[in-house]
N, C-alpha and C. Protein backbone atom coordinates (compact mmCIF):
# COMPACT_ATOMS: atom_id res chain seq x y z
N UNK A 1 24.28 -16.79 14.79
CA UNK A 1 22.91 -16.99 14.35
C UNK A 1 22.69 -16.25 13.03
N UNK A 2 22.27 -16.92 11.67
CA UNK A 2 22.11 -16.21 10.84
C UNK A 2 20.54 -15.55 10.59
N UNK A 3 20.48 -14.73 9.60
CA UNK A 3 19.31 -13.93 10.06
C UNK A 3 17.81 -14.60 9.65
N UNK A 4 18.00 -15.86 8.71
CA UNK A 4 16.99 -16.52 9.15
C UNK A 4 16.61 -17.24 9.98
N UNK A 5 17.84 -17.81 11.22
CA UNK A 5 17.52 -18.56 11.96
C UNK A 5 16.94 -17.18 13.32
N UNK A 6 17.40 -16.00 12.77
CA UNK A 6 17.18 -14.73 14.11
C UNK A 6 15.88 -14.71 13.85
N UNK A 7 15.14 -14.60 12.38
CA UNK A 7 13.70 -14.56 11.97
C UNK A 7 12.74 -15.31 12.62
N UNK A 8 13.16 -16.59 12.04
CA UNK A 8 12.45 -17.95 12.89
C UNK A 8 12.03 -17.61 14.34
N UNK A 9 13.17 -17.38 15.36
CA UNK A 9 13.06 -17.21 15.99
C UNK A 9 12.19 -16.28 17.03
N UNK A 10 12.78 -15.11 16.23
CA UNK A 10 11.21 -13.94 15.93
C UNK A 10 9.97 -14.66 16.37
N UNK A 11 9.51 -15.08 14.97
CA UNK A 11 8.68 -15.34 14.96
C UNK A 11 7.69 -16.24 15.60
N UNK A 12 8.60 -17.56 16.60
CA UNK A 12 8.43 -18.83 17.00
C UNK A 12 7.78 -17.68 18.57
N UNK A 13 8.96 -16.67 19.16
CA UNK A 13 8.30 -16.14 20.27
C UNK A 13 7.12 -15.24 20.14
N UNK A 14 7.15 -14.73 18.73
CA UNK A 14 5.34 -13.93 18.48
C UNK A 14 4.01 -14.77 18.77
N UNK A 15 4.52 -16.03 18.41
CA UNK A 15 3.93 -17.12 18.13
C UNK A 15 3.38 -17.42 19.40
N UNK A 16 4.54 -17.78 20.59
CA UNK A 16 4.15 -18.12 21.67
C UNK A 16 3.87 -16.88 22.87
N UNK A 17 4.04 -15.57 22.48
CA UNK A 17 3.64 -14.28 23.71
C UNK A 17 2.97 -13.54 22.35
N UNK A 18 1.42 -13.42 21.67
CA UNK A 18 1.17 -13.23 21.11
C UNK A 18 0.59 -11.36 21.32
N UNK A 19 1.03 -10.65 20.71
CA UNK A 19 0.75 -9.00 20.85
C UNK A 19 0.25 -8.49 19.56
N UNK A 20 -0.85 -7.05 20.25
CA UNK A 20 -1.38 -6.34 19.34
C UNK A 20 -0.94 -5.14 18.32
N UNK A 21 0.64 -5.10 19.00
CA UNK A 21 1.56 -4.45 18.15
C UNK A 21 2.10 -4.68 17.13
N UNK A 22 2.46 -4.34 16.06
CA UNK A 22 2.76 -4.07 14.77
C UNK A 22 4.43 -4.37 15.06
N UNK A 23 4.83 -5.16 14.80
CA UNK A 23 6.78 -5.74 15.05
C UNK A 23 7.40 -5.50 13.70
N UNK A 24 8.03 -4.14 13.38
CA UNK A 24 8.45 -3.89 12.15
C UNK A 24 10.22 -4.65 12.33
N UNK A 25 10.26 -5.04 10.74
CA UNK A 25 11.62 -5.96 10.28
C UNK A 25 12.27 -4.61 9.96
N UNK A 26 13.55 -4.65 10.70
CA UNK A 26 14.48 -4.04 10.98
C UNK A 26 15.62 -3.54 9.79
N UNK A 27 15.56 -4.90 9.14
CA UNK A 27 16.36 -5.15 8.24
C UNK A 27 15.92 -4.68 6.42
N UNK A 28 16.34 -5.27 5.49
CA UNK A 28 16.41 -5.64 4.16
C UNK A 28 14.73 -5.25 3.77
N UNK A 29 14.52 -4.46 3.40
CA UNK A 29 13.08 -4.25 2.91
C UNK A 29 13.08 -4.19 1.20
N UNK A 30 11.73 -4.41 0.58
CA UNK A 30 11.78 -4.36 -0.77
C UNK A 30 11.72 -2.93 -0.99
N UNK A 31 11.69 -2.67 -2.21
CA UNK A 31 11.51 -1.03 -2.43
C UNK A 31 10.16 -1.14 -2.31
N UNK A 32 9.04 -1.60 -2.21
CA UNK A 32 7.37 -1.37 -1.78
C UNK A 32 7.27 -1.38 -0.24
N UNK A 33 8.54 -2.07 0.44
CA UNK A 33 8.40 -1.68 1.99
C UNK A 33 8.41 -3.05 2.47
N UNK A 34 8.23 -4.34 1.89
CA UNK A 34 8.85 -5.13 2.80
C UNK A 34 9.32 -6.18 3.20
N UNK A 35 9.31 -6.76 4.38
CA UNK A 35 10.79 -6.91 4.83
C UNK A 35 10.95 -7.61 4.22
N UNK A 36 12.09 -8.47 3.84
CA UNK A 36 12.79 -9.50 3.17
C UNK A 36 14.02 -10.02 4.05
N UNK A 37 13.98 -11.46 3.54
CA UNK A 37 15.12 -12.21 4.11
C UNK A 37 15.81 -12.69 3.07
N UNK A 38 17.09 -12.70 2.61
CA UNK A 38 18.09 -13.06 1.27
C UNK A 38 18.86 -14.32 1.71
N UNK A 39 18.52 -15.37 1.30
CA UNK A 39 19.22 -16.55 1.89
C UNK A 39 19.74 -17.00 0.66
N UNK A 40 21.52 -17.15 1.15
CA UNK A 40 22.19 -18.00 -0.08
C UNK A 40 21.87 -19.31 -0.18
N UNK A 41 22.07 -19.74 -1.94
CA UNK A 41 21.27 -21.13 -2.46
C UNK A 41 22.99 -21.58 -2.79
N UNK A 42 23.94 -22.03 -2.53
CA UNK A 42 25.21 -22.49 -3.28
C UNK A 42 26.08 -21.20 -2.78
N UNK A 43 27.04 -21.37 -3.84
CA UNK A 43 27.73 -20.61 -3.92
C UNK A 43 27.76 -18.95 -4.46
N UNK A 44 26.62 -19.15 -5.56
CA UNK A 44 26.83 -17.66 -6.60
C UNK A 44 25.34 -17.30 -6.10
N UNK A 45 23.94 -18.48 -6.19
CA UNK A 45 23.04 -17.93 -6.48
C UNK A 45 22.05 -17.40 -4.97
N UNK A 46 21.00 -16.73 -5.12
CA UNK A 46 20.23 -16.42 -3.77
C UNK A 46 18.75 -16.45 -3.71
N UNK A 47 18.05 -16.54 -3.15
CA UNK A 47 16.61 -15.91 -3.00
C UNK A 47 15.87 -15.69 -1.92
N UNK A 48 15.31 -14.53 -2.06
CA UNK A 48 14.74 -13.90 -1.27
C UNK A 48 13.30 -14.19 -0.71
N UNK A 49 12.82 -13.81 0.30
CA UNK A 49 12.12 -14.41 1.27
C UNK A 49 11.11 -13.40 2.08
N UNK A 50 10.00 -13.43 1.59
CA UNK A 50 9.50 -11.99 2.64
C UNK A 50 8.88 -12.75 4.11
N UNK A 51 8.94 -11.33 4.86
CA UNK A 51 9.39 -11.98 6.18
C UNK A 51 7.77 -12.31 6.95
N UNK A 52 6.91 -11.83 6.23
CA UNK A 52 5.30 -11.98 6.53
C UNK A 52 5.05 -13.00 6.12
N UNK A 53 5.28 -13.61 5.00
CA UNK A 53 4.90 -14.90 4.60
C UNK A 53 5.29 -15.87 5.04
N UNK A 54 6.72 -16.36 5.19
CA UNK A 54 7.85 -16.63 6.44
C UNK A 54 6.65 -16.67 7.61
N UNK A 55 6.12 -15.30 8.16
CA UNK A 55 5.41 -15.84 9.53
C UNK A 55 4.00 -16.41 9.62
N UNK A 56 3.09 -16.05 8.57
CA UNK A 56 2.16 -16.51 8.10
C UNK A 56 2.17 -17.87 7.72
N UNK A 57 3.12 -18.84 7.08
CA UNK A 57 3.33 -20.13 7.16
C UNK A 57 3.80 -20.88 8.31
N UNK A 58 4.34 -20.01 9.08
CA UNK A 58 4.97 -20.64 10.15
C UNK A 58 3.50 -21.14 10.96
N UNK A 59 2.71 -19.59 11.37
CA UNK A 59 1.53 -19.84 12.01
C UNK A 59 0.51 -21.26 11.45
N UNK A 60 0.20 -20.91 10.38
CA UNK A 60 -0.46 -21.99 9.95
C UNK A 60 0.16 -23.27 9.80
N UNK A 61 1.21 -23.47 10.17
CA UNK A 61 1.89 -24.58 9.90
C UNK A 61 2.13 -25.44 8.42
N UNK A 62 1.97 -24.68 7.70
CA UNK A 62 1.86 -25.07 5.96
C UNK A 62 2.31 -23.97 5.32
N UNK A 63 2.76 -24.29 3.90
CA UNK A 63 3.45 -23.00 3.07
C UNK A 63 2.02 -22.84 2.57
N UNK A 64 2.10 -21.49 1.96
CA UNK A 64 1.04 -20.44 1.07
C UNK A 64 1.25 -20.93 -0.28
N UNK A 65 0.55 -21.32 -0.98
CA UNK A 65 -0.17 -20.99 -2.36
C UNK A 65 0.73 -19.94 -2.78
N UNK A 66 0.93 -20.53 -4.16
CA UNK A 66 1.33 -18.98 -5.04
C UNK A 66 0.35 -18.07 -4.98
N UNK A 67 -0.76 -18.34 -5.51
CA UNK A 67 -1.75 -17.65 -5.77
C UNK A 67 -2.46 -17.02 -4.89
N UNK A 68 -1.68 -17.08 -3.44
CA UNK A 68 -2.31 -16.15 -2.23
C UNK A 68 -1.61 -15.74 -1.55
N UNK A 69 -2.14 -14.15 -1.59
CA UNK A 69 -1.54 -13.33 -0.69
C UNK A 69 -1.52 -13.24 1.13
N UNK A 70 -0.31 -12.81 1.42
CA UNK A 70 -0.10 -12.82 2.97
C UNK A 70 -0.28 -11.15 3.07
N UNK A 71 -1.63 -10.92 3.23
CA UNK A 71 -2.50 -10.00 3.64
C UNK A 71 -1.80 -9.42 5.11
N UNK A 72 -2.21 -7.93 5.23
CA UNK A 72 -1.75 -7.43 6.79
C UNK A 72 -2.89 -7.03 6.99
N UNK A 73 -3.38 -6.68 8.51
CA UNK A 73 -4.74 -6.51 8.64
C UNK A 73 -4.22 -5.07 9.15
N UNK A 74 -2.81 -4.64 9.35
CA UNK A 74 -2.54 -3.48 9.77
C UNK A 74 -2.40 -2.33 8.76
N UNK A 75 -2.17 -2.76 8.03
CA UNK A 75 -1.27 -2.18 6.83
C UNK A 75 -0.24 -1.62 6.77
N UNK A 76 0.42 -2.32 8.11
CA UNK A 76 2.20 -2.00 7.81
C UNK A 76 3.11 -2.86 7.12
N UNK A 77 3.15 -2.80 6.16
CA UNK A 77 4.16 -3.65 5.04
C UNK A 77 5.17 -4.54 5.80
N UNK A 78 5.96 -3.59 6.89
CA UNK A 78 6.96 -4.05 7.24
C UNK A 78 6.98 -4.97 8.32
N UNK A 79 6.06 -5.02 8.85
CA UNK A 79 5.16 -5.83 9.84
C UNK A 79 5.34 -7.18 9.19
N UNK A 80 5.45 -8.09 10.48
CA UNK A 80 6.00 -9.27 10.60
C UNK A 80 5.14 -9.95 12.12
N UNK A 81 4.76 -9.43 12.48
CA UNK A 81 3.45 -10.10 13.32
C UNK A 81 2.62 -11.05 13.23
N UNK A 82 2.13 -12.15 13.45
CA UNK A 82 1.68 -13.50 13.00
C UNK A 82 0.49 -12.85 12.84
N UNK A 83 -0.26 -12.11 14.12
CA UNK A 83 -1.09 -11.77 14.73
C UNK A 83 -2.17 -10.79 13.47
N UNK A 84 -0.75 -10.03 12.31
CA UNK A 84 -1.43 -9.41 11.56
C UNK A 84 -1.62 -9.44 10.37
N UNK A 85 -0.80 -10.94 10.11
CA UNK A 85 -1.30 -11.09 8.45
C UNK A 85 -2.13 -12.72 8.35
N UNK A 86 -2.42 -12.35 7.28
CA UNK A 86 -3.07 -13.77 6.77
C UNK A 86 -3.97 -13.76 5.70
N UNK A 87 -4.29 -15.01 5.27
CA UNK A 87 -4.20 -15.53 4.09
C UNK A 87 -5.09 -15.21 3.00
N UNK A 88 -5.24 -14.78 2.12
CA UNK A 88 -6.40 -13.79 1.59
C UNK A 88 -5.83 -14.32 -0.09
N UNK A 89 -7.38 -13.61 -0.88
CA UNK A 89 -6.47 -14.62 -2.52
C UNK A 89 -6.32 -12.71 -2.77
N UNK A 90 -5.67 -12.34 -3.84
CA UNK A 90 -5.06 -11.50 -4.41
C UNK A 90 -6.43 -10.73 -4.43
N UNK A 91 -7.59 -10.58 -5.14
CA UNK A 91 -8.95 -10.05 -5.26
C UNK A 91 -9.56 -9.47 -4.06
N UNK A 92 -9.25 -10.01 -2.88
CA UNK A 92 -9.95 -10.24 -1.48
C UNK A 92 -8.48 -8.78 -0.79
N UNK A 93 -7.55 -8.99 -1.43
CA UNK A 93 -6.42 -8.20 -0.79
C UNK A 93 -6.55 -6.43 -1.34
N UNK A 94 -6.13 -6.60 -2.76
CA UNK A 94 -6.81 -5.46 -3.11
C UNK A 94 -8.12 -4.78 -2.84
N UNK A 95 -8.86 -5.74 -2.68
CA UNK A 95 -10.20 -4.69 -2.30
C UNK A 95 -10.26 -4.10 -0.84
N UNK A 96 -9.55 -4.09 -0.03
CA UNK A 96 -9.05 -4.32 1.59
C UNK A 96 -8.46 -3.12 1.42
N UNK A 97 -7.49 -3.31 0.72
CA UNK A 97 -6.69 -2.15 0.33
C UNK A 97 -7.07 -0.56 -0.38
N UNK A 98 -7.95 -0.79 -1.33
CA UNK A 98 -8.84 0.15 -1.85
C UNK A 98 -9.79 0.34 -0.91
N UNK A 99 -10.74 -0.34 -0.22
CA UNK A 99 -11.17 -0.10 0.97
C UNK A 99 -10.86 0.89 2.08
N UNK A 100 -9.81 0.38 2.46
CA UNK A 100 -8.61 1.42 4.08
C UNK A 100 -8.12 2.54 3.04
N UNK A 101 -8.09 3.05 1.62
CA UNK A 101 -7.07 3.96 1.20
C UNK A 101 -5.93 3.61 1.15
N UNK A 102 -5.32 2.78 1.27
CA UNK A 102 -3.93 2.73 1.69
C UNK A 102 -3.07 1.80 0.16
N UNK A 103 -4.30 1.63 -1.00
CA UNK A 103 -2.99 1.35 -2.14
C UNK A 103 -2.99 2.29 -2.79
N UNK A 104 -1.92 2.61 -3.18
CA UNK A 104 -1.76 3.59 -4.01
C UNK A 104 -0.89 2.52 -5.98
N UNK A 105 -0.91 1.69 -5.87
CA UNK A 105 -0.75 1.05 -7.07
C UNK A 105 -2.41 1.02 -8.16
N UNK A 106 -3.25 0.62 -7.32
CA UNK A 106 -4.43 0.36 -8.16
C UNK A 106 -5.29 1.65 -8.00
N UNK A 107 -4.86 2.73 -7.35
CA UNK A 107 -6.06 3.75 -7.59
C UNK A 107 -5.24 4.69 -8.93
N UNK A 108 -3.79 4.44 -9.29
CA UNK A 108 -3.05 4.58 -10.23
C UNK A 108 -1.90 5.69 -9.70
N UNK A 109 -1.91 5.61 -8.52
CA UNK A 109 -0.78 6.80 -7.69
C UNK A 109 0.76 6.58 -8.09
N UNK A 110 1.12 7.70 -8.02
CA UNK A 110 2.83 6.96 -7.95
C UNK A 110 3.18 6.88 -6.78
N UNK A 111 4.33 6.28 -5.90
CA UNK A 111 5.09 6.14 -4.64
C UNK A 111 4.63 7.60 -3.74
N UNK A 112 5.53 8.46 -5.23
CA UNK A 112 6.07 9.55 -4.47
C UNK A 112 4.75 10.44 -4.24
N UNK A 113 3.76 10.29 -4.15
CA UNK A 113 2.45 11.51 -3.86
C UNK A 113 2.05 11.43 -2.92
N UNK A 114 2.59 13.29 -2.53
CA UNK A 114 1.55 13.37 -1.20
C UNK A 114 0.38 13.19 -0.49
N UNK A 115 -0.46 12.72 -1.34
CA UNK A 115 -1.60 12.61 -1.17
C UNK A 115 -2.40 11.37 -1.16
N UNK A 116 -3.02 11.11 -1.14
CA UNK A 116 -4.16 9.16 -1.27
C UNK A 116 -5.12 9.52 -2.45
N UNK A 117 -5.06 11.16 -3.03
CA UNK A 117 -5.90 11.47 -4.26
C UNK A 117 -5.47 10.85 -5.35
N UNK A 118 -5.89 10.69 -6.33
CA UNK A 118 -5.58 11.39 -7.81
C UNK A 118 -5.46 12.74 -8.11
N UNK A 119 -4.48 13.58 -8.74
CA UNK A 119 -4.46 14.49 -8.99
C UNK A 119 -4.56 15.35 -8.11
N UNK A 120 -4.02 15.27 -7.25
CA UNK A 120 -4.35 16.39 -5.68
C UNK A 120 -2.50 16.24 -5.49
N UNK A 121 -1.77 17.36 -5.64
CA UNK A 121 -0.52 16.97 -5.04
C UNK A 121 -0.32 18.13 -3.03
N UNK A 122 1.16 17.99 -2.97
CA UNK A 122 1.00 19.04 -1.84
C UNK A 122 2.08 19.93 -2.36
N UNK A 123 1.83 21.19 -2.19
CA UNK A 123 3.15 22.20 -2.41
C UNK A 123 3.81 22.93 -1.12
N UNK A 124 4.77 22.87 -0.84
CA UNK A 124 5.46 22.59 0.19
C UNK A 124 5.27 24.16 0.66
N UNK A 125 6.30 25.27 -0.31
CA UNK A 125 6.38 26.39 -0.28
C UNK A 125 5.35 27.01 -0.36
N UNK A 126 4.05 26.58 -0.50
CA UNK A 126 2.76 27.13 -0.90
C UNK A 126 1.90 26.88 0.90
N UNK A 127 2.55 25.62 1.13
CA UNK A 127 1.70 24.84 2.35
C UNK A 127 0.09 24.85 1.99
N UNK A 128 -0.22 24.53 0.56
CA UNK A 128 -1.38 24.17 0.56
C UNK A 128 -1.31 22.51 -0.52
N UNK A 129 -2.97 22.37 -0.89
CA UNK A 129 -3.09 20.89 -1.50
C UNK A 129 -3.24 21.78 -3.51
N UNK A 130 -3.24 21.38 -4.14
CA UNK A 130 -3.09 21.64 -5.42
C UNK A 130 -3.42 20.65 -6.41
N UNK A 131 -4.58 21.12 -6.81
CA UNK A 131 -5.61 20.02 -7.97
C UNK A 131 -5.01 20.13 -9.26
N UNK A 132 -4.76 19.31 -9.67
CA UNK A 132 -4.35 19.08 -11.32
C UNK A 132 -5.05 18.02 -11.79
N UNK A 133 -5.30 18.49 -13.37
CA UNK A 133 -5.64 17.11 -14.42
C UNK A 133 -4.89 16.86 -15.49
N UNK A 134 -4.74 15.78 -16.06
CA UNK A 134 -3.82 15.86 -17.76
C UNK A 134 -5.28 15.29 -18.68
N UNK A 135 -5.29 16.25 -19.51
CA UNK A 135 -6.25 16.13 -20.53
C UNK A 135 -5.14 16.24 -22.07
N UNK A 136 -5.15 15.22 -22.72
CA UNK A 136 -4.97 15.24 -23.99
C UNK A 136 -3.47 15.14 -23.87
N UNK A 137 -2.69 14.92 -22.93
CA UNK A 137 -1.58 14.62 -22.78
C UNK A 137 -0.66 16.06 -21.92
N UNK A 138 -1.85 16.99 -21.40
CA UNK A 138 -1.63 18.44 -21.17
C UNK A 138 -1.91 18.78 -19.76
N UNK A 139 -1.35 18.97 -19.15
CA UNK A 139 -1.67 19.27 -17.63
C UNK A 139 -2.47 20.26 -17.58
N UNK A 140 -3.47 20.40 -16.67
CA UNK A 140 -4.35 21.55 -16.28
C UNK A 140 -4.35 21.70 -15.14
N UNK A 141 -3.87 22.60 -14.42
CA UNK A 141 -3.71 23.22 -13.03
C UNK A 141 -5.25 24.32 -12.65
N UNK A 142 -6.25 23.61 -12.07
CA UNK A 142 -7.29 23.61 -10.90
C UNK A 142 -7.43 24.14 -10.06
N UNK A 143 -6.16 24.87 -9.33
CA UNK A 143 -6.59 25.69 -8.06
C UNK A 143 -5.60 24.75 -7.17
N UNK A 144 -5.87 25.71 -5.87
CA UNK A 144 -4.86 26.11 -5.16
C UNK A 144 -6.20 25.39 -3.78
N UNK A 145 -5.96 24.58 -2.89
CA UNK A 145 -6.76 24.26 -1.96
C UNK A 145 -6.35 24.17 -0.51
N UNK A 146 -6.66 24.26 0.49
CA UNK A 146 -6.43 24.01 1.99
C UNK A 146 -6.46 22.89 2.52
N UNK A 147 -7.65 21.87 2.06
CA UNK A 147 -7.17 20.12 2.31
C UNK A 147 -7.45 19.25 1.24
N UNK A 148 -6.69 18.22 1.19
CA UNK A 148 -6.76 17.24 0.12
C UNK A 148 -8.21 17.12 -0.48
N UNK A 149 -8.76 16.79 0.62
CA UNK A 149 -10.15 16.71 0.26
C UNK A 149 -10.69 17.37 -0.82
N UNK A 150 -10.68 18.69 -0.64
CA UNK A 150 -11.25 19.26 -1.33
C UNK A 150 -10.59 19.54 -2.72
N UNK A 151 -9.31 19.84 -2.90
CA UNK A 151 -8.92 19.76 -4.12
C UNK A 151 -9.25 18.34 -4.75
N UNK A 152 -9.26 17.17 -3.77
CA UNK A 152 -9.87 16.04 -4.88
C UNK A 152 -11.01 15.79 -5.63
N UNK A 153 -11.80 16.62 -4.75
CA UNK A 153 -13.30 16.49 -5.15
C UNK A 153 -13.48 17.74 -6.60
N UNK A 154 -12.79 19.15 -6.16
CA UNK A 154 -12.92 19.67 -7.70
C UNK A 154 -12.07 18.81 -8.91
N UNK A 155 -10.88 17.98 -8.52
CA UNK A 155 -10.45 17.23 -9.58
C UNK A 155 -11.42 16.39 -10.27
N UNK A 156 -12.29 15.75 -9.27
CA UNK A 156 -13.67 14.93 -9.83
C UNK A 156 -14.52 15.69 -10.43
N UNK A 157 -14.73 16.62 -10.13
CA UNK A 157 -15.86 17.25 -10.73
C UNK A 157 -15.19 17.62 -12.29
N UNK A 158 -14.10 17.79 -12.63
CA UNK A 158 -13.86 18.19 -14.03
C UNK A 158 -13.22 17.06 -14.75
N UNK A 159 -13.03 16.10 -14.13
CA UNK A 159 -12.87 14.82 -14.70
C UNK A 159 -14.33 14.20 -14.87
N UNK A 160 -15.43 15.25 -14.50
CA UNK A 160 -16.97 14.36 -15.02
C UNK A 160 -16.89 15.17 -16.17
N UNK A 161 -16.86 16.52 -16.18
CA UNK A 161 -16.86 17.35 -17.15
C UNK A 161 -15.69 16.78 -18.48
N UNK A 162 -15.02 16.05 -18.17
CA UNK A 162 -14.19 15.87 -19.82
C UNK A 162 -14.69 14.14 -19.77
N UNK A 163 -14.89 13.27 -18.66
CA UNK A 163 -15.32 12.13 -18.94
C UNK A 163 -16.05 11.50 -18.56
N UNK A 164 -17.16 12.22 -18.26
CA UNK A 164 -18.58 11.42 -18.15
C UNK A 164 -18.72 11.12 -16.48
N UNK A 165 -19.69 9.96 -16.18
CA UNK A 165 -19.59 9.59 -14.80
C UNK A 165 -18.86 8.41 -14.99
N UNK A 166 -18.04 8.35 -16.04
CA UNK A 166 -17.52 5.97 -16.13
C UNK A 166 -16.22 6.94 -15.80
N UNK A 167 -15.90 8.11 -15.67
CA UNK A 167 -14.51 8.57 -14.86
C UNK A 167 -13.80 7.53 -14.15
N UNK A 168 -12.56 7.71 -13.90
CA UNK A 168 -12.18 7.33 -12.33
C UNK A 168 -12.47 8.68 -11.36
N UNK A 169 -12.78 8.33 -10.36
CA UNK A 169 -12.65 9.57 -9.47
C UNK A 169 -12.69 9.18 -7.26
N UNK A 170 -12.23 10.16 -7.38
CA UNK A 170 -11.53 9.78 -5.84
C UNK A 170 -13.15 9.42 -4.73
N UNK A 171 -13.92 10.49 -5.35
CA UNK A 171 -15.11 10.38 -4.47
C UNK A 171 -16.13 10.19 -5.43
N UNK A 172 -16.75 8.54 -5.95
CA UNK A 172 -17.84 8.32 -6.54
C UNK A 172 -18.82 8.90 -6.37
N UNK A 173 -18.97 8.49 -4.90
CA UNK A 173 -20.27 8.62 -4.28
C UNK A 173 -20.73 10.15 -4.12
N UNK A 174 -19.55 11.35 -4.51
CA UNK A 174 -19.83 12.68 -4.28
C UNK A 174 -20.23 13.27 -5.71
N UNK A 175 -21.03 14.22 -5.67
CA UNK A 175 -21.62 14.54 -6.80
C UNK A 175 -22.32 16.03 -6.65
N UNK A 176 -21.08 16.76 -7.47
CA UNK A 176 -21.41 18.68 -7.62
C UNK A 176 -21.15 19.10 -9.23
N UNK A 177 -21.41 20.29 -9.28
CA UNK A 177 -21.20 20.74 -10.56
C UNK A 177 -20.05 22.00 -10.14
N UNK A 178 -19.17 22.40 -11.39
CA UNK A 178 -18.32 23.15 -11.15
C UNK A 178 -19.11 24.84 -11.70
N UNK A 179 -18.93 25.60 -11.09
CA UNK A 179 -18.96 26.88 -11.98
C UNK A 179 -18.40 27.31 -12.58
C-alpha cells in the first residue's frame, strides 16, 4: 500500500467513524508543520500534497479552489481530521488565526520565539520573560519580567512612546504610561 493509498484510506475511515480528536500525520511534514504527501509524477519529477486538503476535498467531495484555504478549527497543523478543517478564503483564515494567537507569521514573529509577543523573549538561565525593542536599527533591552504578559505590555507601552498609538502592539486594547 503506498502512502497515498494508506492516506485515502485514513481518511475514508475518519470519514465514516467520525471523532473529536485531533489525528496527527505521522509522516513528511512541511517545515511550517504540515503534513504532506510526495507522490511521484514519471520518472524524475514529484509533487507534493498536503494531507488536510487531501481530507477536506475528500469530505466535500470536490477539489478546493486555489484561492482557499483548508482552515483547522484546531489549530494543529498536522491534523488531518475531516472533522477539523474546512474551507475558509485566505482573509477569513488569518483573522481566526490572529484571533486564537496562534500565527506567529502575521503578528511578525519568527518560528523560533518563545513567546506569542512581540518583543517579549524567554531566558532560560534567567527563568524569566525579557522585553526588548529595536529602535533605529538598535536593540533596547526593557527589563527583566515574570510572565509574558507583562513584559509585553511594557514593550507596548514604549513602542507608544517612540510610535504613537498607529504602533503595532501586542495589547491594543491596553493602555498605561511608563515611568
Amino acid at each position: 500500500m503506498t502512502k497515498i493509498e494508506y492516506a485515502k484510506a485514513q481518511i475514508e475511515h475518519l470519514l465514516a467513524n467520525p471523532t473529536d480528536r485531533c489525528v496527527l500525520w505521522p509522516y513528511t511534514k512541511t517545515q511550517g508543520g504540515y503534513g504532506i504527501i510526495t507522490v511521484r509524477v514519471g520518472r524524475k519529477n514529484s509533487t507534493s500534497r498536503c494531507i488536510h486538503r487531501m481530507a477536506l476535498e475528500m469530505k466535500l467531495g470536490r477539489p478546493i479552489p486555489k484561492n482557499m484555504d483548508a482552515a483547522h478549527s484546531c489549530r494543529s497543523r498536522a491534523c488531518y481530521n475531516p472533522q477539523h478543517v474546512s474551507e475558509k478564503t485566505r482573509k477569513e483564515n488569518i483573522a481566526d488565526t490572529l484571533k486564537d494567537g496562534t500565527s506567529r507569521r502575521y503578528l511578525g514573529l519568527q518560528r523560533n520565539n518563545t513567546s506569542k509577543y512581540r518583543g517579549v523573549s524567554y531566558y532560560r538561565n534567567l527563568r524569566k520573560w525579557v522585553a526588548h525593542i529595536a529602535v533605529n536599527g538598535q536593540q533596547r533591552y526593557l527589563g527583566v519580567y515574570d510572565t509574558a504578559v507583562e513584559a509585553a505590555k511594557v514593550r507596548d507601552a514604549v513602542a507608544r512612546e517612540y510610535w504613537g498609538h498607529d504602533c503595532f502592539q501586542n495589547f491594543p486594547e491596553y493602555v498605561t504610561k511608563v515611568a
